[in-house]
C-alpha atoms as a PDB file:
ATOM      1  CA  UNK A   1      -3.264   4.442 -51.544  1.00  0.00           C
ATOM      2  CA  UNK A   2      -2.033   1.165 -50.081  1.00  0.00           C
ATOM      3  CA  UNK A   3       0.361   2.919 -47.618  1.00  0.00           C
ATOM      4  CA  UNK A   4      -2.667   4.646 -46.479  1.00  0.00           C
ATOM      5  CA  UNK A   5      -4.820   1.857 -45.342  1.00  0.00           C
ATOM      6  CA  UNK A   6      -1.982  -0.197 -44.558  1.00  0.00           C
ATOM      7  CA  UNK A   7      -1.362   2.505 -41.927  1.00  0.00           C
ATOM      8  CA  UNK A   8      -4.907   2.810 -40.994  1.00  0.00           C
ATOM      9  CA  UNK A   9      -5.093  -1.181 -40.272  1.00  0.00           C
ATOM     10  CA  UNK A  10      -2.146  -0.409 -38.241  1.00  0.00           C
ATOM     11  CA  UNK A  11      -3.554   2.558 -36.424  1.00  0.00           C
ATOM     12  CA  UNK A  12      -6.777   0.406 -36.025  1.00  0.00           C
ATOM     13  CA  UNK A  13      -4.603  -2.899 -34.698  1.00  0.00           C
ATOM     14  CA  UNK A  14      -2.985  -0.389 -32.117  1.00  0.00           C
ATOM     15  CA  UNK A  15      -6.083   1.248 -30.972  1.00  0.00           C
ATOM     16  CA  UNK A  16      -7.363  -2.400 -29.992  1.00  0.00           C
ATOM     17  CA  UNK A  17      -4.444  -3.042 -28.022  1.00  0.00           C
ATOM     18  CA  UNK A  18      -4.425   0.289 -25.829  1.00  0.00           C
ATOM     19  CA  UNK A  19      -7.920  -1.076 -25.439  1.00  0.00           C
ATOM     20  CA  UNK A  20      -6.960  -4.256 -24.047  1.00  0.00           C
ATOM     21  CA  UNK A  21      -4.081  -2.959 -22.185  1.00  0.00           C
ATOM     22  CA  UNK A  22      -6.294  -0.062 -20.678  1.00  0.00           C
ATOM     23  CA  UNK A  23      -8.266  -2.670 -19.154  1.00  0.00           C
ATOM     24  CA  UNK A  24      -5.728  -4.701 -17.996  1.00  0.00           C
ATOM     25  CA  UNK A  25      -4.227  -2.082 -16.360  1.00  0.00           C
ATOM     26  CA  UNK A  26      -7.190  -1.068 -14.547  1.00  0.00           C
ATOM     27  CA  UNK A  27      -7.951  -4.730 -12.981  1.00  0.00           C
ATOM     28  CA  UNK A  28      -4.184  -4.412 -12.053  1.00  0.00           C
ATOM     29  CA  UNK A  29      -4.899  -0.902 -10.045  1.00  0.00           C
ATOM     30  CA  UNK A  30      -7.747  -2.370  -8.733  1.00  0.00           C
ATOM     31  CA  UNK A  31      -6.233  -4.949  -6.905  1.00  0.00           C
ATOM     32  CA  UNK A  32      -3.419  -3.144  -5.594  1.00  0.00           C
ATOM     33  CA  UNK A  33      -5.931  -0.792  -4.661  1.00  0.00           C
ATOM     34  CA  UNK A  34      -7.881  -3.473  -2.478  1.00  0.00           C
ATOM     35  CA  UNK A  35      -4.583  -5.018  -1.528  1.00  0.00           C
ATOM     36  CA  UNK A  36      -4.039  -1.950   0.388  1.00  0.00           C
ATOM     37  CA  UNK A  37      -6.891  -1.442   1.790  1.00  0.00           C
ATOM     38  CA  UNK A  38      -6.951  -5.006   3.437  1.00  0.00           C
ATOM     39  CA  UNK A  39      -3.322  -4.889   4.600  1.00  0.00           C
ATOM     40  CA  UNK A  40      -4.309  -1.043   6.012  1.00  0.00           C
ATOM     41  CA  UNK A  41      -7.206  -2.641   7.802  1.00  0.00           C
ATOM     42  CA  UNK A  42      -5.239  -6.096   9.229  1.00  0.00           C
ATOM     43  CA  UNK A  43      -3.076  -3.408  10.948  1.00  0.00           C
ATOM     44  CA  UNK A  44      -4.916  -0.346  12.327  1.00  0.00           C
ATOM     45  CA  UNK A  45      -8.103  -2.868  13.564  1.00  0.00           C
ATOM     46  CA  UNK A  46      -5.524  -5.049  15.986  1.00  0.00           C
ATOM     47  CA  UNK A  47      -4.302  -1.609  17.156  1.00  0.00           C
ATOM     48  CA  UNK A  48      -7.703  -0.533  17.904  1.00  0.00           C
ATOM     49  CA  UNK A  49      -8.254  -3.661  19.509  1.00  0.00           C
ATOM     50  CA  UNK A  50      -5.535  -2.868  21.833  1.00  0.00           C
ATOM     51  CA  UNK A  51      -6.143  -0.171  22.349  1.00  0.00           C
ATOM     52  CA  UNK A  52      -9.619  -1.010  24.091  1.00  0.00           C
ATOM     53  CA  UNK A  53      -8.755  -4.861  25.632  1.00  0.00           C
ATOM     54  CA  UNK A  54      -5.125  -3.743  27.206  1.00  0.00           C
ATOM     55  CA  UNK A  55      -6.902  -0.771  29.705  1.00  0.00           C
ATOM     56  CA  UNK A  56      -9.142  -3.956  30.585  1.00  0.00           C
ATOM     57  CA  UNK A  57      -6.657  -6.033  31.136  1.00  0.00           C
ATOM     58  CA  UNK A  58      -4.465  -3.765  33.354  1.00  0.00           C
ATOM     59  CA  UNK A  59      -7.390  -2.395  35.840  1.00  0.00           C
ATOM     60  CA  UNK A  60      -8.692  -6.655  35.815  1.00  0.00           C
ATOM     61  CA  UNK A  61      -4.666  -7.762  36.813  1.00  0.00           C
ATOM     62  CA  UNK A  62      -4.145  -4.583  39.099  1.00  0.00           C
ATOM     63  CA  UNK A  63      -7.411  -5.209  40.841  1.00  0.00           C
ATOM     64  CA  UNK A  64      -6.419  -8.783  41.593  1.00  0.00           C
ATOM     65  CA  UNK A  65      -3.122  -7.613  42.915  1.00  0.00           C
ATOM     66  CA  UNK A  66      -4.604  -5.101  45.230  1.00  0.00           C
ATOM     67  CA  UNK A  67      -5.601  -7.983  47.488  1.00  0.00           C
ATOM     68  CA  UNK A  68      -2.272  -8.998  47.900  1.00  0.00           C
ATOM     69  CA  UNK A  69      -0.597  -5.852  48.210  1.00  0.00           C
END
């Protein structure tokens, strides 16, 4: 009878830490989840960006030239 609740407290301490650890684990996913989301976004907006301002640029500097060529 002892061994049995003994190995029910256990059961019951072990539960509470896959509890905790569950949650700990999902904070963790989450911010390697938004992590990568961010670092995904500081690259492919620049690229964007350059892909817009450097057809700009190019017809504004080859328009100046054309005067002197």
């Amino acid at each position: 009878m002892e061994n049995e609740n003994e190995i029910l407290e256990i059961l019951k301490e072990n539960q509470e830490l896959m509890k905790q650890t569950y949650k700990s684990v999902e904070k963790t996913r989450k911010y390697f989840l938004y992590t990568a989301i961010v670092t995904v976004l500081m690259f492919i907006l620049p690229l964007i960006g350059l892909i817009i301002i450097i057809p700009m640029f190019l017809d504004s500097y080859l328009g100046s030239l054309e005067g002197l060529i």
